[in-house]
PDB file of N, CA and C in Angstrom:
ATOM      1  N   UNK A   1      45.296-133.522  93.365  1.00  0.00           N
ATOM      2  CA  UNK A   1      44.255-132.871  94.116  1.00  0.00           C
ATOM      3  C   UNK A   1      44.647-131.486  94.603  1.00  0.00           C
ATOM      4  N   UNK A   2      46.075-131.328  95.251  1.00  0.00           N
ATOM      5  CA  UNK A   2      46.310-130.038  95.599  1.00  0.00           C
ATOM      6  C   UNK A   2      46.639-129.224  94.612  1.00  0.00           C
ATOM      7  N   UNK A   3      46.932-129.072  92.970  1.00  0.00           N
ATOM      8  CA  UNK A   3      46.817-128.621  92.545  1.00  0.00           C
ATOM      9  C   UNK A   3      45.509-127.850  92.116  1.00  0.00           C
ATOM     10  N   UNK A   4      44.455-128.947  92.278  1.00  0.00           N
ATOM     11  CA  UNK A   4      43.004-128.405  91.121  1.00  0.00           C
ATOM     12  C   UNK A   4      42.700-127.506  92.464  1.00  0.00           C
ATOM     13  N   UNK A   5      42.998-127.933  93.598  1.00  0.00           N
ATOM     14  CA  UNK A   5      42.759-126.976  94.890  1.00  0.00           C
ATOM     15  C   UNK A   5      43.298-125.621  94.736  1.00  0.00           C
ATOM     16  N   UNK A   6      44.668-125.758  94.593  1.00  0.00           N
ATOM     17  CA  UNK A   6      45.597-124.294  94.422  1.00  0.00           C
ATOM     18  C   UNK A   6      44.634-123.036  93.398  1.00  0.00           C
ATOM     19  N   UNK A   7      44.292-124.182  92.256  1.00  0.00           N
ATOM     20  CA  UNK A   7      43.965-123.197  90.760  1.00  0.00           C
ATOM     21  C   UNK A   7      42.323-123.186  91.200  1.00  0.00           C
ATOM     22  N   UNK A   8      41.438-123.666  92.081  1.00  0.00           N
ATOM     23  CA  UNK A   8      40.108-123.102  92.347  1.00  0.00           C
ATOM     24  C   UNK A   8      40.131-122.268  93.617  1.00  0.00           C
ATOM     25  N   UNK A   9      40.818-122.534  94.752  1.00  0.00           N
ATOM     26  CA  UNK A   9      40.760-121.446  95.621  1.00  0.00           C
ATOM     27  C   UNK A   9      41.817-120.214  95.788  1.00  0.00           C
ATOM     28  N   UNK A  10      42.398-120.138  95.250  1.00  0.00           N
ATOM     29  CA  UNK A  10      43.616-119.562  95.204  1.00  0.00           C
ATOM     30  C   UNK A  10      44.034-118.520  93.925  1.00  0.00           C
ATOM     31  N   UNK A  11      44.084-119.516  93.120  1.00  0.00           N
ATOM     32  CA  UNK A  11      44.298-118.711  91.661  1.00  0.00           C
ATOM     33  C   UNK A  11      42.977-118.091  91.217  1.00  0.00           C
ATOM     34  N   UNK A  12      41.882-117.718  91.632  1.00  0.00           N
ATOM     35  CA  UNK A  12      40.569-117.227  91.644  1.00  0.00           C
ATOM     36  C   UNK A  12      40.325-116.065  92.310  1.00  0.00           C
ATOM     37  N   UNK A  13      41.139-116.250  93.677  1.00  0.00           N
ATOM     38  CA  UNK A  13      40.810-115.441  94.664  1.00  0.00           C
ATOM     39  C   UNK A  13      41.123-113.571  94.336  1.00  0.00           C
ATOM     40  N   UNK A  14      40.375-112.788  94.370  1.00  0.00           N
ATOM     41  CA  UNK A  14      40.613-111.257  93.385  1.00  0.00           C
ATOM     42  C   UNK A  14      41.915-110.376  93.747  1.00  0.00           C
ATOM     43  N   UNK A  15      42.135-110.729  95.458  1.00  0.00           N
ATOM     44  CA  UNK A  15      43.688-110.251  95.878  1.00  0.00           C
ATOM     45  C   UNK A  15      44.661-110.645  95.166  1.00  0.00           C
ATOM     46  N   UNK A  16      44.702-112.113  94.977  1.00  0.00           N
ATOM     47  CA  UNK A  16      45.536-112.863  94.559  1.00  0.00           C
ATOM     48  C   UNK A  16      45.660-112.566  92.656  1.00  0.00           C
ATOM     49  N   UNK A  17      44.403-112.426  92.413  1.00  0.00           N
ATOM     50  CA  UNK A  17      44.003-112.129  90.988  1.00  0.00           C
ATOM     51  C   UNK A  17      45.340-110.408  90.395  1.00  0.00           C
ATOM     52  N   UNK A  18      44.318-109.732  91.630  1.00  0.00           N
ATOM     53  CA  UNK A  18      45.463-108.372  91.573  1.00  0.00           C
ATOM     54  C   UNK A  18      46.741-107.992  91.484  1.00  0.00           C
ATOM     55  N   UNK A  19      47.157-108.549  92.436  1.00  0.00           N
ATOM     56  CA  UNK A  19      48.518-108.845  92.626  1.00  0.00           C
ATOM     57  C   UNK A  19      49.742-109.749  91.646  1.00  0.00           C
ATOM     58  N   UNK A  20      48.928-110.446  91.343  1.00  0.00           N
ATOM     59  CA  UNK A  20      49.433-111.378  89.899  1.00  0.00           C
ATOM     60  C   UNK A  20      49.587-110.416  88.460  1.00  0.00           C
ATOM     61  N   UNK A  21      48.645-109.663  88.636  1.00  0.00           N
ATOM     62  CA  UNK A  21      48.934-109.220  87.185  1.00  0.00           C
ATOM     63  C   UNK A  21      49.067-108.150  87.525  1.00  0.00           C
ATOM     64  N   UNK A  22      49.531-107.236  88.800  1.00  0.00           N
ATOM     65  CA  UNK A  22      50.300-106.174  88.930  1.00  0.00           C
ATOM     66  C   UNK A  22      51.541-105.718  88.506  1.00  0.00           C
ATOM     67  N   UNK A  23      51.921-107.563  89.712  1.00  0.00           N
ATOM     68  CA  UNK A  23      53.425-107.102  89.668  1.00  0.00           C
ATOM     69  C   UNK A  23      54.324-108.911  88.981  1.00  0.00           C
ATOM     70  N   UNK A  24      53.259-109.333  88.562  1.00  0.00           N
ATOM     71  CA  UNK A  24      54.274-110.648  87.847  1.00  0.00           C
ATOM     72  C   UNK A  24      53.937-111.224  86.011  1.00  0.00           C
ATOM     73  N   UNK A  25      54.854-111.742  85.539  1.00  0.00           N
ATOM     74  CA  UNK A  25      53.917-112.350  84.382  1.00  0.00           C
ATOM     75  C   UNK A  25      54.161-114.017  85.094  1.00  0.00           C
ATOM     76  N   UNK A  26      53.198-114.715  84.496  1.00  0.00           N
ATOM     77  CA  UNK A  26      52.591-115.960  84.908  1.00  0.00           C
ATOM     78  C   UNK A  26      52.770-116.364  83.969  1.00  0.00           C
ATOM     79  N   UNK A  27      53.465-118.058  84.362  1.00  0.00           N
ATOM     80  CA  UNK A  27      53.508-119.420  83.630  1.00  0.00           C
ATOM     81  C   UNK A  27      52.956-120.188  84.164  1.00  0.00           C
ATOM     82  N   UNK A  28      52.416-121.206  83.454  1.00  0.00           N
ATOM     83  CA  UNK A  28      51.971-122.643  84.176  1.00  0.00           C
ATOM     84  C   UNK A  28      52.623-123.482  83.854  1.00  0.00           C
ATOM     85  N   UNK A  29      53.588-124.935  84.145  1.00  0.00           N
ATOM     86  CA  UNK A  29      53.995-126.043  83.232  1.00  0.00           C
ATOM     87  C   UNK A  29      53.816-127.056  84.499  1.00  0.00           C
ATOM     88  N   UNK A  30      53.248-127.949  82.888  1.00  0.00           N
ATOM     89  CA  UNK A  30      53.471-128.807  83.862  1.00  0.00           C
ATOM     90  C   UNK A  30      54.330-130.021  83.808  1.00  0.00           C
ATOM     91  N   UNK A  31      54.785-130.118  85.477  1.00  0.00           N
ATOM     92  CA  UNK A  31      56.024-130.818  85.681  1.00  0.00           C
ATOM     93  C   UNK A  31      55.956-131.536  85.430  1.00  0.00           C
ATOM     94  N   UNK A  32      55.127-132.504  84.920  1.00  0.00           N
ATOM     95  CA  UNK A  32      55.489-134.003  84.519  1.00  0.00           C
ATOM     96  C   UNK A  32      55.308-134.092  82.902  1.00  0.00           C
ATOM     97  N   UNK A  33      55.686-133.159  82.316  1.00  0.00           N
ATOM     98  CA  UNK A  33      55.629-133.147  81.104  1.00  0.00           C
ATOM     99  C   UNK A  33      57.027-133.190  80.092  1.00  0.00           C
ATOM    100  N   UNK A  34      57.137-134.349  78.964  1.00  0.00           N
ATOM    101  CA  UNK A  34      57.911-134.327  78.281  1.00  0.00           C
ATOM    102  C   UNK A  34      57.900-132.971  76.971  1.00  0.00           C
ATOM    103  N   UNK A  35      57.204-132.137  77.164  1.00  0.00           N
ATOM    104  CA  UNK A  35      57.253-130.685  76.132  1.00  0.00           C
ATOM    105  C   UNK A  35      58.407-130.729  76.417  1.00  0.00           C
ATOM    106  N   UNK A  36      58.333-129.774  75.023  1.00  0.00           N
ATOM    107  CA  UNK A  36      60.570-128.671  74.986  1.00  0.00           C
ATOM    108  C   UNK A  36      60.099-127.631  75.311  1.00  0.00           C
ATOM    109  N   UNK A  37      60.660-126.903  76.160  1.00  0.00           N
ATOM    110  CA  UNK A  37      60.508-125.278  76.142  1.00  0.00           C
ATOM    111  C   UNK A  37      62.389-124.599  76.042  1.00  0.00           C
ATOM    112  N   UNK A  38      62.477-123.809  75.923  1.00  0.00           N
ATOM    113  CA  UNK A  38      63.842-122.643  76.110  1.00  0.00           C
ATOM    114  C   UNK A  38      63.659-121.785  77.147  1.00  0.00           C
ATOM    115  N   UNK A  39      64.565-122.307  77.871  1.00  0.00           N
ATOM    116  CA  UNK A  39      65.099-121.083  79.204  1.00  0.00           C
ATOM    117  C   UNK A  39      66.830-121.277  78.874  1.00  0.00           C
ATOM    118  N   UNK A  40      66.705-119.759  78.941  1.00  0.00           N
ATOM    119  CA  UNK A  40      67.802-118.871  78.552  1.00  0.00           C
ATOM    120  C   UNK A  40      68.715-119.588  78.068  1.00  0.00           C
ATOM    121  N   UNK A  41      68.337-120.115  76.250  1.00  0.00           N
ATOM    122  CA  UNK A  41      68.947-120.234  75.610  1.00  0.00           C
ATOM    123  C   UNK A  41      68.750-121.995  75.085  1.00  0.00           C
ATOM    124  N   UNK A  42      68.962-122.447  76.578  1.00  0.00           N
ATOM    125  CA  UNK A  42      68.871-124.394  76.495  1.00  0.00           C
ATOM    126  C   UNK A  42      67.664-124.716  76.174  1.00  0.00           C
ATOM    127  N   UNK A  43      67.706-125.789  75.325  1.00  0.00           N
ATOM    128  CA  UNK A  43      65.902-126.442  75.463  1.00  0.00           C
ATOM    129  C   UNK A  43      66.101-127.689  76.132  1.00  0.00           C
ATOM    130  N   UNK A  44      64.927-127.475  77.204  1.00  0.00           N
ATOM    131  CA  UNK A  44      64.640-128.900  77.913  1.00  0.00           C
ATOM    132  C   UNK A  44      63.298-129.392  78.339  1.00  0.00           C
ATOM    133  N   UNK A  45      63.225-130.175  78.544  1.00  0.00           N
ATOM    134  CA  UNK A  45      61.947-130.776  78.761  1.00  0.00           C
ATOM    135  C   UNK A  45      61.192-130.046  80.283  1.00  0.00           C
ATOM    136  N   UNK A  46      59.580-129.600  80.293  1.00  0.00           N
ATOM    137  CA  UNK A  46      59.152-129.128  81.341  1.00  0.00           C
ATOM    138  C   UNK A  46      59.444-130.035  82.418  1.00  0.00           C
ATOM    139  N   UNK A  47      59.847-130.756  82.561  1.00  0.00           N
ATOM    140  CA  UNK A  47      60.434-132.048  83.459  1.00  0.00           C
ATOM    141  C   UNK A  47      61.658-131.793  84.272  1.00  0.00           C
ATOM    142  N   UNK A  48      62.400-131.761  82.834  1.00  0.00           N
ATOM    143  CA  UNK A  48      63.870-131.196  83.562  1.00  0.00           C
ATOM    144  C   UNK A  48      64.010-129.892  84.053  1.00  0.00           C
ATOM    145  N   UNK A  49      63.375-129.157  83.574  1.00  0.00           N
ATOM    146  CA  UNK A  49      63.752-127.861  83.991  1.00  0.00           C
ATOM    147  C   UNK A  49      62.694-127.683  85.740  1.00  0.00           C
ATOM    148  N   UNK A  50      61.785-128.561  85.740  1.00  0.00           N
ATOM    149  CA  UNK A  50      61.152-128.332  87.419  1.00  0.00           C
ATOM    150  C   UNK A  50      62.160-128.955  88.119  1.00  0.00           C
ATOM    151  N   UNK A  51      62.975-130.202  87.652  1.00  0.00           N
ATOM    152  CA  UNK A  51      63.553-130.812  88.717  1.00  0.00           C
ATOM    153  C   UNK A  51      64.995-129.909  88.608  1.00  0.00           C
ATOM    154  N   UNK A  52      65.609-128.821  87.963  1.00  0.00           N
ATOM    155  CA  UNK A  52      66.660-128.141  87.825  1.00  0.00           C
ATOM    156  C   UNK A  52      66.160-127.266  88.701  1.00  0.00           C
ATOM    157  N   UNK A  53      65.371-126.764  88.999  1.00  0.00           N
ATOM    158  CA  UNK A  53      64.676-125.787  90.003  1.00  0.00           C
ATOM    159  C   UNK A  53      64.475-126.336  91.052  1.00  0.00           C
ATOM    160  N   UNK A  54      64.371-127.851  91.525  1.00  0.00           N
ATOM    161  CA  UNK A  54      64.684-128.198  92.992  1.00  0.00           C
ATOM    162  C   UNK A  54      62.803-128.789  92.814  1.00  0.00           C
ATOM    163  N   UNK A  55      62.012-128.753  91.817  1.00  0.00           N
ATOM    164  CA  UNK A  55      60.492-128.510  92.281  1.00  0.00           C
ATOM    165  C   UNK A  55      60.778-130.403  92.789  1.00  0.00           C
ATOM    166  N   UNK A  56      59.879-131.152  93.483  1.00  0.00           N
ATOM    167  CA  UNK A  56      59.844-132.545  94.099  1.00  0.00           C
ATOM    168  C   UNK A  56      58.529-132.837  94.489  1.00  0.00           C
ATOM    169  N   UNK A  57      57.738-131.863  94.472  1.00  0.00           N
ATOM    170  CA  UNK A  57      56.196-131.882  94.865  1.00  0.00           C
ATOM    171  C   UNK A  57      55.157-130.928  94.018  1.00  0.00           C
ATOM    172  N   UNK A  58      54.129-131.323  94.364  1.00  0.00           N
ATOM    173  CA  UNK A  58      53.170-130.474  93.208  1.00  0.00           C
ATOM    174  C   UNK A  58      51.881-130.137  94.148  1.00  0.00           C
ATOM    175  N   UNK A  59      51.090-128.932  94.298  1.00  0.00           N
ATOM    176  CA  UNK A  59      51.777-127.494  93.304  1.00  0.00           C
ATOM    177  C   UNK A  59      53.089-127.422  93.953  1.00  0.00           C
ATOM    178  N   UNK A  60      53.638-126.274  92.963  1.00  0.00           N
ATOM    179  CA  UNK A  60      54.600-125.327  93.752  1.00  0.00           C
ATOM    180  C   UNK A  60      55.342-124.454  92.836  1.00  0.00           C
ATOM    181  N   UNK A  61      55.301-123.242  93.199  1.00  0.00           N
ATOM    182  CA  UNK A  61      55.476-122.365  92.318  1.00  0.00           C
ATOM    183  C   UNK A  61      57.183-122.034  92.687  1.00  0.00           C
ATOM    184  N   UNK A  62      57.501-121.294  91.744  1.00  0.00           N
ATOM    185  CA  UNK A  62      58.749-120.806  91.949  1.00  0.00           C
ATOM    186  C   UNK A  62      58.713-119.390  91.235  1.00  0.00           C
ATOM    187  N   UNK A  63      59.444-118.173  91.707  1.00  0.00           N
ATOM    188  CA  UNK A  63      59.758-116.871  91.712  1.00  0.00           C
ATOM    189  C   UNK A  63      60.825-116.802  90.871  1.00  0.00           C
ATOM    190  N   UNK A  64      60.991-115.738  89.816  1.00  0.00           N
ATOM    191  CA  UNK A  64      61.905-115.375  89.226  1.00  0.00           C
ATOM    192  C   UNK A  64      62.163-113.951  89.331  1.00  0.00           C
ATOM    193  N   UNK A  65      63.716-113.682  88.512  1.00  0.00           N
ATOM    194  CA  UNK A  65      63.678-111.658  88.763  1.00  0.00           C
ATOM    195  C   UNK A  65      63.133-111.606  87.686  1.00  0.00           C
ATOM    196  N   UNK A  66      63.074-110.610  87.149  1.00  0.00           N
ATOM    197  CA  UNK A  66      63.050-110.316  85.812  1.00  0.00           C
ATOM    198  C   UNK A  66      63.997-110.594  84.515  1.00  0.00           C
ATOM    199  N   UNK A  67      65.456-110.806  85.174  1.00  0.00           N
ATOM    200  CA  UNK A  67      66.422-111.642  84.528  1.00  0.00           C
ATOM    201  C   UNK A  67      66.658-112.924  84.350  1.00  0.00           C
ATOM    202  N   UNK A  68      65.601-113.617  84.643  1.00  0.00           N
ATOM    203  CA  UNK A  68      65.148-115.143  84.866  1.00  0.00           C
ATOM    204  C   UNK A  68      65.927-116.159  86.158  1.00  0.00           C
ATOM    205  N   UNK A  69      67.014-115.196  86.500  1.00  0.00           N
ATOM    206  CA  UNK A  69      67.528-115.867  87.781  1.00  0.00           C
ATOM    207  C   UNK A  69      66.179-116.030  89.009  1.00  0.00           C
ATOM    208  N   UNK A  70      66.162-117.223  88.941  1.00  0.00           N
ATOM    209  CA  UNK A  70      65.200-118.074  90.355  1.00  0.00           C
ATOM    210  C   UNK A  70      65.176-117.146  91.658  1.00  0.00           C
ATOM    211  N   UNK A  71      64.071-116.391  92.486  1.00  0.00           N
ATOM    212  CA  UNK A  71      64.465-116.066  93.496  1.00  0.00           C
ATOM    213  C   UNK A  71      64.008-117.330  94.679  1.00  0.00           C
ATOM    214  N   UNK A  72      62.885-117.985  94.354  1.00  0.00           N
ATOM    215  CA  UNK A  72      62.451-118.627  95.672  1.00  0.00           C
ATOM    216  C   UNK A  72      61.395-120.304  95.136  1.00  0.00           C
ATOM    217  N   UNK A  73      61.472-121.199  95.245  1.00  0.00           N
ATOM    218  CA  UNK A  73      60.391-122.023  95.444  1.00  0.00           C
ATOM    219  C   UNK A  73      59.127-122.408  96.329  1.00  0.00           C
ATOM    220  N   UNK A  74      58.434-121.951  96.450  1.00  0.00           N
ATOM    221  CA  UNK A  74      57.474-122.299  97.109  1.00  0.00           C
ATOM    222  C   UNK A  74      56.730-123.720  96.660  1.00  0.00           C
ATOM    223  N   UNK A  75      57.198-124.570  97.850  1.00  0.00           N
ATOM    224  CA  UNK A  75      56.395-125.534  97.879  1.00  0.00           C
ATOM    225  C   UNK A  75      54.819-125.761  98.020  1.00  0.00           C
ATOM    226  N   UNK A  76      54.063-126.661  97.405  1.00  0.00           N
ATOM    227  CA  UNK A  76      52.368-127.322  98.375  1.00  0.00           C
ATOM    228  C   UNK A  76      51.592-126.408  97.637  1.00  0.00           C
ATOM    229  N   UNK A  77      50.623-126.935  98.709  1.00  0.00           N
ATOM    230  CA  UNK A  77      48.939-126.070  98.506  1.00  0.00           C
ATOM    231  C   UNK A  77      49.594-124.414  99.997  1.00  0.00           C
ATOM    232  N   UNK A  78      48.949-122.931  99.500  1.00  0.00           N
ATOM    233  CA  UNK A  78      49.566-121.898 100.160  1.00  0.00           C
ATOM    234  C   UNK A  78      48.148-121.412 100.104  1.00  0.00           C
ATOM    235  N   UNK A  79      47.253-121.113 101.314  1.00  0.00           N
ATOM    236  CA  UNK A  79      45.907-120.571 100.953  1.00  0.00           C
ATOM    237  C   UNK A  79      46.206-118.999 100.869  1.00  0.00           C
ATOM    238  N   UNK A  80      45.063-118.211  99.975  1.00  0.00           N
ATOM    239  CA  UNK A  80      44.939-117.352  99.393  1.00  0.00           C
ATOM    240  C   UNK A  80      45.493-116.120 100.350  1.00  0.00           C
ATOM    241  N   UNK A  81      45.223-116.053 101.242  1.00  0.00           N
ATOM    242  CA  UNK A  81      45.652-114.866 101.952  1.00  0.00           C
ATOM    243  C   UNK A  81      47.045-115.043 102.762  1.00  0.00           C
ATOM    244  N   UNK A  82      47.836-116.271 102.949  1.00  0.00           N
ATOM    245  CA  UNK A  82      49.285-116.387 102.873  1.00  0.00           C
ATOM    246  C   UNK A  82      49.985-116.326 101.841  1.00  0.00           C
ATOM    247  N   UNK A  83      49.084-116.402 100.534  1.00  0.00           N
ATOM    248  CA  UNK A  83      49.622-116.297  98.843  1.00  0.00           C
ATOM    249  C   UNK A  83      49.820-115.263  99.051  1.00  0.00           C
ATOM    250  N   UNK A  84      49.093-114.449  98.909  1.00  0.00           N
ATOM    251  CA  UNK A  84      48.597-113.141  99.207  1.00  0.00           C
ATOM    252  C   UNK A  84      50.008-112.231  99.495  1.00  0.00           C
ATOM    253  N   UNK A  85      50.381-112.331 101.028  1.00  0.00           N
ATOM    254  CA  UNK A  85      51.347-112.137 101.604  1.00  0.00           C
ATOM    255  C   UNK A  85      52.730-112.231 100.913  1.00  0.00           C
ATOM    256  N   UNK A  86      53.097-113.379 100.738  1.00  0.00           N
ATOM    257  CA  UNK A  86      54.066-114.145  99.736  1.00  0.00           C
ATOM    258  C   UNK A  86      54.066-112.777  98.062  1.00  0.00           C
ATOM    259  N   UNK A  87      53.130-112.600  97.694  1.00  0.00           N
ATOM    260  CA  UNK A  87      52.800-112.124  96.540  1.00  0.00           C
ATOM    261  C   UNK A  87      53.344-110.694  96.655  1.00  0.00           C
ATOM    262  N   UNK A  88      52.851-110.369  97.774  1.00  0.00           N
ATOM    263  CA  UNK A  88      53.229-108.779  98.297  1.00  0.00           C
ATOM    264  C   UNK A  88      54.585-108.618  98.926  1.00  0.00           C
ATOM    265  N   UNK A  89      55.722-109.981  99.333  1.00  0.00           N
ATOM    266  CA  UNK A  89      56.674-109.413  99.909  1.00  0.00           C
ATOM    267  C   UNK A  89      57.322-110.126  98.318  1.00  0.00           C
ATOM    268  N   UNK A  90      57.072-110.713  97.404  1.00  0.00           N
ATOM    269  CA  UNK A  90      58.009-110.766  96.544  1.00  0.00           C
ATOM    270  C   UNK A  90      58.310-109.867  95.205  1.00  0.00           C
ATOM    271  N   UNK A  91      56.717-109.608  95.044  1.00  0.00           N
ATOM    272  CA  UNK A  91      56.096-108.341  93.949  1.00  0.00           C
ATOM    273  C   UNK A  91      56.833-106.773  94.121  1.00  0.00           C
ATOM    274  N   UNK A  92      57.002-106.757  95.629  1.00  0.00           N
ATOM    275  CA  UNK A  92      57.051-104.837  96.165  1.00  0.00           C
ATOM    276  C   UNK A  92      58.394-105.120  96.369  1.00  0.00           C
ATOM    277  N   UNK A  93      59.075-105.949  96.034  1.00  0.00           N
ATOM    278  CA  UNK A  93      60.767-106.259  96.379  1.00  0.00           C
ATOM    279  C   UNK A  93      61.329-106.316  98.127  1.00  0.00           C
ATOM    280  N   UNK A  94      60.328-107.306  98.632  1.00  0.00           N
ATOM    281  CA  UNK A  94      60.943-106.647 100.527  1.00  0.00           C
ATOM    282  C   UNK A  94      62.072-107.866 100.383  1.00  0.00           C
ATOM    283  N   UNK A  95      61.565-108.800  99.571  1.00  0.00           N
ATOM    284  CA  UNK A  95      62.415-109.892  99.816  1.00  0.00           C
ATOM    285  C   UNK A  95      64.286-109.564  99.829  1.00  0.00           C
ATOM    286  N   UNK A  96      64.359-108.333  99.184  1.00  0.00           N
ATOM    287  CA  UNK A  96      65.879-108.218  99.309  1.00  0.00           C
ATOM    288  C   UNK A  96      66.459-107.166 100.653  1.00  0.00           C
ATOM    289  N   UNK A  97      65.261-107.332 101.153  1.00  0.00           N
ATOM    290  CA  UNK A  97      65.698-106.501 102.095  1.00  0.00           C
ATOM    291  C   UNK A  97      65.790-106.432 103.401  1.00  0.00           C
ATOM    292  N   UNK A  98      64.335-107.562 103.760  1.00  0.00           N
ATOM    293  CA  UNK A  98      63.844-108.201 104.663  1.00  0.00           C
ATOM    294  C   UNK A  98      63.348-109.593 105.002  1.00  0.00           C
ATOM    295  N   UNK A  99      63.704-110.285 106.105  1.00  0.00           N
ATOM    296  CA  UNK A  99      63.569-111.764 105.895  1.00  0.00           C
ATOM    297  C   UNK A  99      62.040-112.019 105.819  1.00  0.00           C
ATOM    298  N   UNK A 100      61.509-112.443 105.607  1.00  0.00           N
ATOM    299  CA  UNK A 100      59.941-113.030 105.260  1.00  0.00           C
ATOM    300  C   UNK A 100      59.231-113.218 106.742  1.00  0.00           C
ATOM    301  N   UNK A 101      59.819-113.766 107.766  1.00  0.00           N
ATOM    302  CA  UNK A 101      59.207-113.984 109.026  1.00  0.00           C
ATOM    303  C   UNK A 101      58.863-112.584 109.928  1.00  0.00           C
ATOM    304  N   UNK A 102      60.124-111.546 109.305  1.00  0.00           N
ATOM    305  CA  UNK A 102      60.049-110.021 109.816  1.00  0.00           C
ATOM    306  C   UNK A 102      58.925-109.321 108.843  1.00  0.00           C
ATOM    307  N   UNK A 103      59.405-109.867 107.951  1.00  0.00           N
ATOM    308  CA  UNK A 103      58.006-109.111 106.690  1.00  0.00           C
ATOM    309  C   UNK A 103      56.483-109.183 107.539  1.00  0.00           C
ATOM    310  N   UNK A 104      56.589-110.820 107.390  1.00  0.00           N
ATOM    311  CA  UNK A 104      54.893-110.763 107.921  1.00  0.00           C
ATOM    312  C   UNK A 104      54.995-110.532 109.484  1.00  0.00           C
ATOM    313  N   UNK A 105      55.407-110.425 110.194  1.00  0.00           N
ATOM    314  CA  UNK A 105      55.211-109.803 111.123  1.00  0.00           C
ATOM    315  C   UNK A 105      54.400-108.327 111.495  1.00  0.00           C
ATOM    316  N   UNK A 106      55.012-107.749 110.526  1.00  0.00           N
ATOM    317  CA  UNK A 106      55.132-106.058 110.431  1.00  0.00           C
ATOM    318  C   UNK A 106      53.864-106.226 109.627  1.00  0.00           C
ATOM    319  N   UNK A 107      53.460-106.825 108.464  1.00  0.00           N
ATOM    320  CA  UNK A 107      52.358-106.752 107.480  1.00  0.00           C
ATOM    321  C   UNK A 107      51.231-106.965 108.649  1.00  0.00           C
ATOM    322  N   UNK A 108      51.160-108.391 110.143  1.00  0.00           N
ATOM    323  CA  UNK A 108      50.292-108.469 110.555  1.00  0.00           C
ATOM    324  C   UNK A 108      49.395-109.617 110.109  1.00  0.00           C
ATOM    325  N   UNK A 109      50.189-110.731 109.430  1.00  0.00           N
ATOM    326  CA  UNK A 109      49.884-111.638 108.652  1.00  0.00           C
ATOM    327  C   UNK A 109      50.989-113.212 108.874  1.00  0.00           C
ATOM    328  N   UNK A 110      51.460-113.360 109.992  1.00  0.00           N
ATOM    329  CA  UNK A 110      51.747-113.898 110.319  1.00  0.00           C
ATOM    330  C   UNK A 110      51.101-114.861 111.149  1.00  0.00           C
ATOM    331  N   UNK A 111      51.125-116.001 111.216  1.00  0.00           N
ATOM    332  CA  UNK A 111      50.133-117.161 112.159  1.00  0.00           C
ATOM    333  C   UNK A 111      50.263-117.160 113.637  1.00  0.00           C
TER     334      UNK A 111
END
C-alpha cells in the first residue's frame, strides 16, 4: 500500500517530478524480486542487492554518488514536499557539507 501511495502522490508530484530529472537518474527494483541485475561488476538478485543496502521495509529509496557508492537510505512512505527537501539537500550536494536537520532548518522546511 505504501508503495502504490509513494508512486501516486509523490512520484507525480511536478517539484518532485523536477528535481528527479534535474539532478538524478532513476531506478525502480523491486525488492522482492528474484531478477539478476549487475552492480559494479557482481550479478545478484534484486533481493540481494536491497538487503546488501540495509533496505528491510518498502518503499524506500536509497541515494547513490555517481560512482555507485551508496550515500543514504531512506526509509517508508516521505510526502512530497519532505521528498522534495531530501531531493534538494542530496541533488545540490549540501549533504557533504551540512547535516540534514541544519539543512532544513535554513531551507525553512523543517516540522
Amino acid at each position: 500500500g505504501w508503495c502504490k501511495k509513494m508512486d501516486k502522490e509523490v512520484y507525480t508530484d511536478s517539484s518532485v517530478l523536477s528535481l528527479l530529472s534535474s539532478h538524478f537518474i532513476t531506478v525502480k527494483l523491486n525488492a522482492e524480486s528474484a531478477r539478476q541485475i549487475t552492480y559494479k561488476g557482481t550479478k545478484l538478485t534484486e533481493r540481494n542487492f536491497a538487503a546488501a543496502l540495509g533496505v528491510t521495509g518498502y518503499p524506500s529509496t536509497v541515494f547513490f554518488e555517481p560512482d555507485s557508492k551508496p550515500i543514504t537510505l531512506l526509509p517508508g512512505f516521505v510526502a512530497a514536499k519532505q521528498f522534495t527537501t531530501i531531493l534538494q539537500y542530496i541533488g545540490e550536494g549540501h549533504y557533504k557539507t551540512t547535516p540534514f536537520g541544519e539543512y532544513s532548518k535554513k531551507s525553512g522546511t523543517s516540522k
